[in-house]
Protein backbone atom coordinates (compact mmCIF):
# COMPACT_ATOMS: atom_id res chain seq x y z
CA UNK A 1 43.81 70.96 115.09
CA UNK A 2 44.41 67.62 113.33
CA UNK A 3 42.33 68.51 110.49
CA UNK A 4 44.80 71.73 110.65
CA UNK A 5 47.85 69.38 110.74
CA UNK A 6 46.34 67.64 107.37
CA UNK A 7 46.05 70.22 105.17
CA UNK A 8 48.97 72.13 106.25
CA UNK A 9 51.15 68.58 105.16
CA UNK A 10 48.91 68.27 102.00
CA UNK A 11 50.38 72.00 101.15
CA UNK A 12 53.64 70.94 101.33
CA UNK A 13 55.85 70.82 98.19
CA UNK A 14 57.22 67.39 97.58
CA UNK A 15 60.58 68.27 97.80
CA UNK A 16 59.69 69.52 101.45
CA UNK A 17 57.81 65.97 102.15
CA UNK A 18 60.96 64.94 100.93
CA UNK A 19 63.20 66.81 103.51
CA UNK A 20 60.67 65.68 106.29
CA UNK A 21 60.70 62.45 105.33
CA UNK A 22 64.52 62.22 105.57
CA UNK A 23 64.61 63.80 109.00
CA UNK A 24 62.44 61.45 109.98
CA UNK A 25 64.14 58.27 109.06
CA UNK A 26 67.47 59.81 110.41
CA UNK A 27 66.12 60.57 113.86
CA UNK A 28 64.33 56.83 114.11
CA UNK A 29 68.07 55.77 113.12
CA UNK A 30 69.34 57.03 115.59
CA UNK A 31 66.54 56.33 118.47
CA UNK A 32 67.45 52.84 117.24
CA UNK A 33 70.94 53.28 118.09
CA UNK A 34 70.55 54.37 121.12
CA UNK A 35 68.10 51.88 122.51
CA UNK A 36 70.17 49.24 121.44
CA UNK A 37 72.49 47.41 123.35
CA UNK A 38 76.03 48.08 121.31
CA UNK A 39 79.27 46.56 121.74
CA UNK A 40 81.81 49.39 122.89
CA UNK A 41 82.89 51.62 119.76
CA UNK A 42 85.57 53.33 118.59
CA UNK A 43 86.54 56.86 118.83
CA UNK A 44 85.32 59.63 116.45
CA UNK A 45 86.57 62.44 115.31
CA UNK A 46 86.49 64.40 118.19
CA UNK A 47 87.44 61.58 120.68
CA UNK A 48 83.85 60.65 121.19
CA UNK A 49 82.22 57.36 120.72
CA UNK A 50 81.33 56.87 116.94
CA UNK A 51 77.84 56.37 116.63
CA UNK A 52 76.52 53.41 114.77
CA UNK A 53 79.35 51.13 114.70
CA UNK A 54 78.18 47.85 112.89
CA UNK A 55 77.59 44.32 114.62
CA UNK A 56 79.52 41.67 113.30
CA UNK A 57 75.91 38.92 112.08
CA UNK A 58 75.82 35.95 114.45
CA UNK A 59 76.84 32.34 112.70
CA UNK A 60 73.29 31.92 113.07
CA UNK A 61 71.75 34.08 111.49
CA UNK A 62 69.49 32.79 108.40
CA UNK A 63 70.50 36.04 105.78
CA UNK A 64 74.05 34.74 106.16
CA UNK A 65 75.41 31.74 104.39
CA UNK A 66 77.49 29.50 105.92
CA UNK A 67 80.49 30.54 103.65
CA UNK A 68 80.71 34.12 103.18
CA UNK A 69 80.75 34.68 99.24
CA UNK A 70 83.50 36.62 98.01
CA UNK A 71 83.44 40.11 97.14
CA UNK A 72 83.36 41.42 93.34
CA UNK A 73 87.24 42.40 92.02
CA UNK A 74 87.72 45.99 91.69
CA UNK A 75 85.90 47.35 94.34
CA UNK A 76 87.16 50.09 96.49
CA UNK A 77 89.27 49.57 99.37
CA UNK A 78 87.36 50.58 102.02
CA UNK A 79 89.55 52.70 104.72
CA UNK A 80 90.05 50.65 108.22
CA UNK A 81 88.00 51.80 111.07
CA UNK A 82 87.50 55.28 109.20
CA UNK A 83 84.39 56.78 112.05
CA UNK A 84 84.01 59.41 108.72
CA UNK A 85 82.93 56.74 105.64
CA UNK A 86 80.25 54.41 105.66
CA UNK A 87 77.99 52.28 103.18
CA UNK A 88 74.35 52.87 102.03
CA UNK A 89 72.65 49.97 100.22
CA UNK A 90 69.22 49.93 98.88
CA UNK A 91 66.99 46.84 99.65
CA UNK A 92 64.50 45.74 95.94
CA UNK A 93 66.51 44.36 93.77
CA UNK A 94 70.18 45.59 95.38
CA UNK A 95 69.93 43.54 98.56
CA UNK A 96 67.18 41.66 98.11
CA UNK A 97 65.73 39.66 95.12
CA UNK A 98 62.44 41.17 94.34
CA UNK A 99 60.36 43.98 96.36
CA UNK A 100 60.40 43.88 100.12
CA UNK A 101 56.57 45.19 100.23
CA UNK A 102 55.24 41.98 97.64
CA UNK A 103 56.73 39.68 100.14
CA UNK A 104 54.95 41.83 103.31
CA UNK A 105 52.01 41.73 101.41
CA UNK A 106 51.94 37.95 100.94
CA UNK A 107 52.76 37.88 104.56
CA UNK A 108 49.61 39.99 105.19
CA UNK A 109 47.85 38.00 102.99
CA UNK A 110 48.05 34.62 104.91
CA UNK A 111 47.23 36.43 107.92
CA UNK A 112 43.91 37.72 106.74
CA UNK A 113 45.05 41.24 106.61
CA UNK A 114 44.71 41.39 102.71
CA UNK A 115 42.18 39.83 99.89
CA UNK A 116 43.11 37.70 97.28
CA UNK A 117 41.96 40.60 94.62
CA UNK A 118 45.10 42.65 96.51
CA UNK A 119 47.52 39.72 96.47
CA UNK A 120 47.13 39.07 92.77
CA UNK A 121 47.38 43.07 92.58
CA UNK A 122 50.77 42.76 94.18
CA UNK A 123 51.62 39.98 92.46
CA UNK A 124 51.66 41.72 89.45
CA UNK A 125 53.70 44.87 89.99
CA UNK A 126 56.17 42.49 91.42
CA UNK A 127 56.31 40.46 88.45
CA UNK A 128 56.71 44.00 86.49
CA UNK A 129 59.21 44.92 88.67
CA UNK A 130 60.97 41.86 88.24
CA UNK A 131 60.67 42.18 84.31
CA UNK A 132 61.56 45.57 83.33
CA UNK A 133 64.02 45.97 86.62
CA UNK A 134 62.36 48.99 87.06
CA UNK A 135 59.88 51.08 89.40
CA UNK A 136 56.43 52.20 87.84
CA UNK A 137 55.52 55.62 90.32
CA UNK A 138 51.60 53.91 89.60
CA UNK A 139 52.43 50.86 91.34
CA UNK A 140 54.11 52.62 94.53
CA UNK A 141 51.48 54.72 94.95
CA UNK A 142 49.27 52.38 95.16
CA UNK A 143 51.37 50.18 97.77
CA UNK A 144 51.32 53.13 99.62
CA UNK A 145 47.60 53.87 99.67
CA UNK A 146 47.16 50.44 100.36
CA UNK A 147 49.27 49.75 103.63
CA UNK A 148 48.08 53.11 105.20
CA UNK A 149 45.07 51.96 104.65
CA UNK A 150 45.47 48.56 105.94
CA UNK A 151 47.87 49.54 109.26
CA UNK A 152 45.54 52.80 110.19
CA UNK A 153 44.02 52.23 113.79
CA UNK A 154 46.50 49.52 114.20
CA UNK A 155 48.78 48.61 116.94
CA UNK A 156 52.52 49.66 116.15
CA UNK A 157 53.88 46.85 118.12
CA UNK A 158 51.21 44.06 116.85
CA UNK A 159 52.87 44.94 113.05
CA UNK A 160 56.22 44.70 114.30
CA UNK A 161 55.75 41.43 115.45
CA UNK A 162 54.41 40.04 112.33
CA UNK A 163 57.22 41.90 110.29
CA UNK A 164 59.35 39.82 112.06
CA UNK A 165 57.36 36.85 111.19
CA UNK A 166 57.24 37.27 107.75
CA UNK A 167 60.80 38.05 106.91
CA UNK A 168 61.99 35.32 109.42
CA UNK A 169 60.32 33.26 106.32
CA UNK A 170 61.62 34.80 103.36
CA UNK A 171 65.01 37.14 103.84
CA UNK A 172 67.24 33.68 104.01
CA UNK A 173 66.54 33.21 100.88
CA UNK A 174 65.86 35.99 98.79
CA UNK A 175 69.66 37.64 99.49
CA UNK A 176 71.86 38.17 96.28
CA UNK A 177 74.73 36.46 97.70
CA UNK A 178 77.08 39.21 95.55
CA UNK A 179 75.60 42.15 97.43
CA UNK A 180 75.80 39.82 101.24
CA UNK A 181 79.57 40.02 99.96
CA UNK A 182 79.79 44.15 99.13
CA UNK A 183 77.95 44.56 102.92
CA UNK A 184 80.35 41.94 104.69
CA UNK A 185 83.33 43.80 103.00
CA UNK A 186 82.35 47.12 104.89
CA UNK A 187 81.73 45.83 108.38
CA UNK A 188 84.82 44.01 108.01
CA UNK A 189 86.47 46.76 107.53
CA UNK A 190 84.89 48.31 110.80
CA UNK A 191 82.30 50.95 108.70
CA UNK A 192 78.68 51.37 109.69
CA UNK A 193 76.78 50.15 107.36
CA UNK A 194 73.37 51.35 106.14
CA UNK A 195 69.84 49.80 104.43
CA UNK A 196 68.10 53.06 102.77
CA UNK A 197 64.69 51.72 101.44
CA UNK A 198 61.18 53.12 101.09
CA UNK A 199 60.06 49.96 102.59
CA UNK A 200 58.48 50.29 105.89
CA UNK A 201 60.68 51.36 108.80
CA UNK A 202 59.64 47.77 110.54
CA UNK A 203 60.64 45.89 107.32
CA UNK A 204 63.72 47.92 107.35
CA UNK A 205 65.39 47.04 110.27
CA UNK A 206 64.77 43.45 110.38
CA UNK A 207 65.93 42.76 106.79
CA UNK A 208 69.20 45.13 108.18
CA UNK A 209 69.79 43.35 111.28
CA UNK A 210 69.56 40.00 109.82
CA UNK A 211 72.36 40.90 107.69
CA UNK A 212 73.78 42.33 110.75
CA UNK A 213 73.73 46.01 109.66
CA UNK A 214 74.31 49.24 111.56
CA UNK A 215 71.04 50.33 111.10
CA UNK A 216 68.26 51.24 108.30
CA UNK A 217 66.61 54.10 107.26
CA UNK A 218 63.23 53.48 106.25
CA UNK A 219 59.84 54.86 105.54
CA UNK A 220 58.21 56.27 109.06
CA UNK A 221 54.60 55.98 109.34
CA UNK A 222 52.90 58.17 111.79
CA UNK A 223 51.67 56.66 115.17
CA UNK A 224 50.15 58.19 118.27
CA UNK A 225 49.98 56.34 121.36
CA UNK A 226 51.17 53.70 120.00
CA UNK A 227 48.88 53.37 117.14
CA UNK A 228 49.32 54.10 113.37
CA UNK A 229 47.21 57.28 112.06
CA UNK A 230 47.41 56.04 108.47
CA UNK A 231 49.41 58.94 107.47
CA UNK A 232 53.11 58.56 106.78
CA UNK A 233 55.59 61.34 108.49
CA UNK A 234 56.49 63.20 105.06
CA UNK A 235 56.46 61.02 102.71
CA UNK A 236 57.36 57.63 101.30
CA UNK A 237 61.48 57.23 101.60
CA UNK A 238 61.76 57.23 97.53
CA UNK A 239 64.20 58.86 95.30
CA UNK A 240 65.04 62.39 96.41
CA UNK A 241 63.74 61.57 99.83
CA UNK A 242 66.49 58.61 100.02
CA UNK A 243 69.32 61.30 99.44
CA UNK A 244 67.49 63.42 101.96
CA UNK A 245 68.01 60.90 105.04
CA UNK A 246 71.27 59.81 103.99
CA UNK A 247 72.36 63.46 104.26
CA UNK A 248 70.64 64.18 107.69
CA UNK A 249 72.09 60.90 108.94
CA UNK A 250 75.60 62.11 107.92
CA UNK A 251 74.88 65.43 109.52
CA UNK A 252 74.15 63.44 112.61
CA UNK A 253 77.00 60.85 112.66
CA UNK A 254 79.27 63.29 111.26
CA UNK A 255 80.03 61.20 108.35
CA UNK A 256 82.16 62.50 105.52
CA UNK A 257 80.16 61.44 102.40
CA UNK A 258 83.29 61.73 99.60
CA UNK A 259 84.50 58.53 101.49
CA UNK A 260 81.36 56.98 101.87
CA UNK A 261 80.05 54.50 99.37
CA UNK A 262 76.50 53.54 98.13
CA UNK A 263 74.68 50.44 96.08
CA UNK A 264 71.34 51.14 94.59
CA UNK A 265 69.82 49.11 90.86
CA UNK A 266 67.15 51.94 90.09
CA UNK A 267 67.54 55.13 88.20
CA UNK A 268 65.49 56.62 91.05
CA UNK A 269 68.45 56.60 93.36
CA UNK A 270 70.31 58.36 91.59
CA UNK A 271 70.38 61.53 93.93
CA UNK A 272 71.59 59.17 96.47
CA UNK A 273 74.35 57.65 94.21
CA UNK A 274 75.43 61.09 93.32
CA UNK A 275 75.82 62.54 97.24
CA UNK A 276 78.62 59.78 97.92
CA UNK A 277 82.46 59.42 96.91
CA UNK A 278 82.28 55.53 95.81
CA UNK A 279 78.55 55.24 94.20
CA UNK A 280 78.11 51.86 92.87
CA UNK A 281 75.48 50.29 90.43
CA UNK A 282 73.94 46.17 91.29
CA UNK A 283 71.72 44.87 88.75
CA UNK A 284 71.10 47.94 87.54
CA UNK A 285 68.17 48.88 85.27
CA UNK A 286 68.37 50.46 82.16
CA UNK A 287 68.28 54.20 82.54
CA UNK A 288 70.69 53.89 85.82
CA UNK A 289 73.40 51.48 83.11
CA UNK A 290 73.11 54.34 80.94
CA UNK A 291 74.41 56.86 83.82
CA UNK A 292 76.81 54.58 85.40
CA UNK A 293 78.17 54.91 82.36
CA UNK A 294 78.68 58.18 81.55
CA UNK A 295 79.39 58.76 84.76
CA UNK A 296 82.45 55.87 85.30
CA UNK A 297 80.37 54.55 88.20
CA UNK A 298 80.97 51.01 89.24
CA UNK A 299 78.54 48.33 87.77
CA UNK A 300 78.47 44.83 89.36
CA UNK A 301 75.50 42.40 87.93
CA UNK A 302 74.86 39.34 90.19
CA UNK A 303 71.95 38.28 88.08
CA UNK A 304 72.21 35.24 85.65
CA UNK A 305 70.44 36.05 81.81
CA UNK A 306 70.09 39.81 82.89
CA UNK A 307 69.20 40.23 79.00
CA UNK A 308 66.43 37.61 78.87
CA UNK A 309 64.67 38.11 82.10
CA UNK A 310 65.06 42.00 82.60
CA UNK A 311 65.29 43.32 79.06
CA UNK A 312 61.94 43.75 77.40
CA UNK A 313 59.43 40.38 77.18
CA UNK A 314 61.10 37.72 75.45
CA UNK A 315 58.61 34.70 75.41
CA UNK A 316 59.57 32.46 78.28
CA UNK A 317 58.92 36.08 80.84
CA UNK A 318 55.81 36.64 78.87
CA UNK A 319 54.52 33.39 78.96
CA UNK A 320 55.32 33.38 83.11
CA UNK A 321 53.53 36.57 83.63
CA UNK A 322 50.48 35.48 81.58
CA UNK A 323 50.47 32.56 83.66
CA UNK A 324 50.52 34.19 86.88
CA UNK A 325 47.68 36.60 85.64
CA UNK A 326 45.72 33.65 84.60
CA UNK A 327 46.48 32.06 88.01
CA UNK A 328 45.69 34.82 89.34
CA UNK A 329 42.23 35.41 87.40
CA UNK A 330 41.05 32.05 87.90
CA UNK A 331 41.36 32.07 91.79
CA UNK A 332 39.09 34.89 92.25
CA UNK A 333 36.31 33.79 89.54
CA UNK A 334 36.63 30.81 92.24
CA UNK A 335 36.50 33.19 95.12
CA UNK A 336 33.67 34.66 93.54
CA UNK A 337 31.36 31.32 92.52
CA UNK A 338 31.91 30.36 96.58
CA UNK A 339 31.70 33.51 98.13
């Protein structure tokens, strides 16, 4: 029956891995919402409770600064309290500086879970992600072969704890302090407020809650009795699978989506951009300037010398990622003269 189960998912077209995948960060959304202890909320449309309504982030928390940055001019007003609109950021690069899965994987790493042949592996997509401000589809394939590989037979709650481990180290840190803004100036104006990433669910909703989000919708990996099959429920939460949840998730909150807004930097997102009334562009790369453009989307940049560290390889970024390959090269000649 399993082996039934396999093949019948390896048929599947990808825009149907897609759809599944969607469904499946939706319903975890909302599992999440309704386990949670929430503040009381105000009415929906039809008199009921909204679903989802955002936390305001504690003083505390470590992804907020202790002065709230301001938010870009020219944004959108968001609507007061509207239970219909809501915001959808995406995490690499929008939210966070880098790739959420390089900084698990360094996590991983210093907990024995990965070799140093994998960390410089990771090291350098991350460094070409960080370059060209782009996604290569090689290098998230291979993250994704490589964590169902390393979480299969594991315990779902063992990885959650060390999720929250890791990113109690690095989200502090590693916010653009323009996007913290965009996010603050939904919730304050009462709107539930969204992460949509194809990092893992786990990663998801900690990076989210530390910014005191409503919730996140994030790439479900398959678990039975409480322990991961190595198989992922769809597929990864990437481009058209992105648009997917964020339209089951407005099906289920009964969100209106032409007063809904969304913040993604990759060309990739575009099908999510394109599903919402207020789509804007942060740090965009180049294919996704080129639409905003054409388009009269929004564009807000919160990186400093976007043209010499995202725009081809001037010499000071090629000279930094030969010297983390070298780095890199050197420590596992090491490894292998000790091993």
């Amino acid at each position: 029956m399993a082996v039934l189960r396999r093949l019948t998912q390896a048929r599947r077209s990808s825009g149907e891995r897609s759809a599944l995948a969607g469904e499946a960060a939706a319903e975890a959304a909302e599992a999440a919402l309704r386990a949670a202890p929430e503040p009381e909320r105000p009415g929906g449309p039809d008199g009921a409770d909204a679903p989802g309504t955002p936390r305001t982030p504690d003083a505390s928390d470590p992804g907020k600064p202790g002065k709230a940055p301001k938010a870009p001019a020219e944004n959108h007003t968001p609507d007061p309290d509207d239970p219909r609109a809501a915001a959808f950021f995406d995490c690499d690069n929008t939210i966070l500086r880098g790739a959420a899965v390089f900084y698990l994987g360094v996590g991983l790493y210093r907990r024995g879970f990965l070799t140093r042949r994998d960390i410089a592996r990771f090291a350098w997509q991350q460094a070409w992600f960080r370059l060209h401000g782009t996604e290569d589809p090689d290098h998230i394939s291979d993250a994704k072969q490589s964590a169902l590989g390393i979480v299969a037979g594991k315990r779902t709650a063992d990885l959650e704890a060390i999720c929250e481990e890791i990113f109690e180290e690095v989200v502090a840190d590693k916010i653009w302090p323009g996007t913290r803004a965009l996010v603050q100036m939904h919730l304050d104006a009462g709107q539930r407020v969204w992460l949509v990433t194809a990092a893992p669910l786990e990663v998801a909703r900690i990076i989210a809650r530390r910014l005191g989000m409503t919730g996140a919708l994030g790439t479900v990996a398959e678990a039975r009795d409480g322990l991961y099959t190595g198989r992922l429920v769809g597929d990864l939460l990437h481009g058209p699978a992105k648009a997917a949840a964020v339209r089951a998730l407005a099906r289920r909150e009964r969100l209106d989506l032409d007063r809904c807004a969304a913040y993604s930097d990759s060309a990739n997102d575009i099908p999510m951009l394109s599903l919402v009334g207020h789509p804007y562009v942060v740090n965009p790369d180049g294919a996704l300037r080129r639409h905003a453009r054409a388009q009269g989307w929004r564009v807000r940049d919160f990186r400093t010398g976007r043209k010499a560290a995202r725009v081809g390889l001037p010499a000071a970024a090629a000279l930094g990622v030969l010297a983390g390959a070298a780095a890199a090269w050197v420590a596992l000649n090491r490894h292998r003269r000790t091993a």
